[in-house]
Protein backbone atom coordinates (compact mmCIF):
# COMPACT_ATOMS: atom_id res chain seq x y z
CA UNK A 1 136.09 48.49 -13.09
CA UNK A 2 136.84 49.39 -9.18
CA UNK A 3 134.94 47.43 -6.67
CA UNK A 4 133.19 49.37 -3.76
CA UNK A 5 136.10 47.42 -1.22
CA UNK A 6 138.59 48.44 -3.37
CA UNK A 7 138.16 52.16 -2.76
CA UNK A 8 138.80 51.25 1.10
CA UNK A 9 142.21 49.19 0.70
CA UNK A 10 144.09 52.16 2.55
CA UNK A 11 142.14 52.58 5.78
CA UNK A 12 141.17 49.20 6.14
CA UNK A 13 144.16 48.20 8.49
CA UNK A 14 143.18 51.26 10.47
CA UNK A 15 142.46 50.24 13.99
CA UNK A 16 139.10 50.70 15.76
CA UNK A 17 137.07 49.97 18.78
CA UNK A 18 134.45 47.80 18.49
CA UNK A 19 132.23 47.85 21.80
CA UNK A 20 129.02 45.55 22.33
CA UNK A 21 126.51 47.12 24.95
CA UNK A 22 124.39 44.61 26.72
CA UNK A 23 122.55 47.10 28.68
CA UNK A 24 122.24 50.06 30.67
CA UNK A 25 121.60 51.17 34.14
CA UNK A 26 121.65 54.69 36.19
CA UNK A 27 122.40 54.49 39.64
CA UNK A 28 123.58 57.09 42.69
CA UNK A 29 127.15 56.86 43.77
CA UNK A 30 126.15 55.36 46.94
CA UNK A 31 124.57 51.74 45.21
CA UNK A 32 127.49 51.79 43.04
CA UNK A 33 130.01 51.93 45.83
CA UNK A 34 127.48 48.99 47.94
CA UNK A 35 127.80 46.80 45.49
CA UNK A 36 129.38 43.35 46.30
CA UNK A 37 130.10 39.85 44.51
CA UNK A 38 127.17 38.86 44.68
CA UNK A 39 125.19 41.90 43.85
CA UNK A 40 122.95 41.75 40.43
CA UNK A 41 122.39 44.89 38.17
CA UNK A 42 119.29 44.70 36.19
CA UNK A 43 119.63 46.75 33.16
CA UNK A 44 117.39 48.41 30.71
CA UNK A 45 117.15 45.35 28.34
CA UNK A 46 115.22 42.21 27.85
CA UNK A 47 117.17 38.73 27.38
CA UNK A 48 115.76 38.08 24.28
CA UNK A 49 116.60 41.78 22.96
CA UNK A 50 119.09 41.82 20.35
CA UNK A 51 122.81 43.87 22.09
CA UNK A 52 123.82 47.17 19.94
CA UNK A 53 127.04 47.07 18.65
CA UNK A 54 129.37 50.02 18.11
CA UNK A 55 132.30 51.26 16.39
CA UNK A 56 134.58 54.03 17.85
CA UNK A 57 130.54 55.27 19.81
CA UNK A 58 128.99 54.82 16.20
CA UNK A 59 125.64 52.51 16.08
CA UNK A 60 126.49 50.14 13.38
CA UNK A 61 124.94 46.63 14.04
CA UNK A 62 122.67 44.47 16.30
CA UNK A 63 123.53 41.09 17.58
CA UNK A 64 123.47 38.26 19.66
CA UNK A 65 125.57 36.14 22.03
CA UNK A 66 126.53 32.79 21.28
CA UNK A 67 129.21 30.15 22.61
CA UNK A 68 131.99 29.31 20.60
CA UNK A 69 133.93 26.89 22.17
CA UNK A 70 134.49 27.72 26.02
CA UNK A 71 134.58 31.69 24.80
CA UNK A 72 131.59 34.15 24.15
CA UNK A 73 130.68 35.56 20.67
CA UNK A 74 128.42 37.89 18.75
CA UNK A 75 126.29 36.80 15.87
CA UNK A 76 125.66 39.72 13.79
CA UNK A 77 121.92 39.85 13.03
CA UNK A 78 121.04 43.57 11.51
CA UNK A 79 123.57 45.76 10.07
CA UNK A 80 122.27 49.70 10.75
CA UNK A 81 123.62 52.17 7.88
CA UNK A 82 122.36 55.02 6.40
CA UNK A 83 119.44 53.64 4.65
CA UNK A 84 117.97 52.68 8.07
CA UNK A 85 114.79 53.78 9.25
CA UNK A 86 116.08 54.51 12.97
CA UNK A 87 118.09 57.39 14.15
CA UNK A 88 122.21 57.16 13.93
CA UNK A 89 123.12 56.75 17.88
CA UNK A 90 125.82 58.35 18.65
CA UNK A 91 127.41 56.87 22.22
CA UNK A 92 130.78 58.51 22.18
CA UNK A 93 131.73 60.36 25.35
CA UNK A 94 131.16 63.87 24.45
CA UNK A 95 134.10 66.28 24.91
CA UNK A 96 134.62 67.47 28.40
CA UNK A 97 134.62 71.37 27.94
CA UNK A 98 137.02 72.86 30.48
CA UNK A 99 137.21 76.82 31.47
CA UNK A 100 139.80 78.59 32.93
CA UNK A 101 139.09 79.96 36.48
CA UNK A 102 140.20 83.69 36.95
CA UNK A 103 141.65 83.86 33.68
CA UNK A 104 141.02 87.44 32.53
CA UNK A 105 140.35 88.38 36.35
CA UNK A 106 141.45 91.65 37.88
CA UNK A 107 142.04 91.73 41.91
């Protein structure tokens, strides 16, 4: 019998970004280009708020922060999939769409 892992043995060394979003913020230009060392950004999350974590844009877990040693780390605390409740979020920078300036123009 074939195990569920076994079917993914040839794209499992396939690499992959895995991003973990504390928060967000919007903000003009013009706070973005005051800001200093000391400046603080709140964002759109509470402390105690668990971070989303994402694969290639792809919602696929929620987490925590926790020390390991002297370096940070995530503690995976809710795996999202399919059978979820919530709505996939999709974060991946949509495509920019470009179009061609005089093309097809006549003078």
């Amino acid at each position: 019998m074939v195990s569920h892992a076994d079917g993914f043995g040839l794209i499992q060394d396939i690499d992959v970004r895995l991003t973990v979003e504390l928060g967000r913020k919007s903000m003009r230009l013009r706070d973005v280009l005051a800001l200093g060392e000391s400046s603080i950004i709140e964002l759109d999350r509470l402390t105690d708020e668990p971070l989303d974590m994402f694969v290639n844009g792809k919602l696929i877990a929620r987490g925590e922060v926790v020390a390991q040693g002297s370096r940070f780390a995530i503690r995976v605390l809710e795996i999202v999939g399919a059978s979820s409740s919530e709505p996939a979020i999709d974060r991946r920078t949509p495509p920019l769409m470009v179009t061609p300036t005089g093309a097809g123009e006549h003078a």
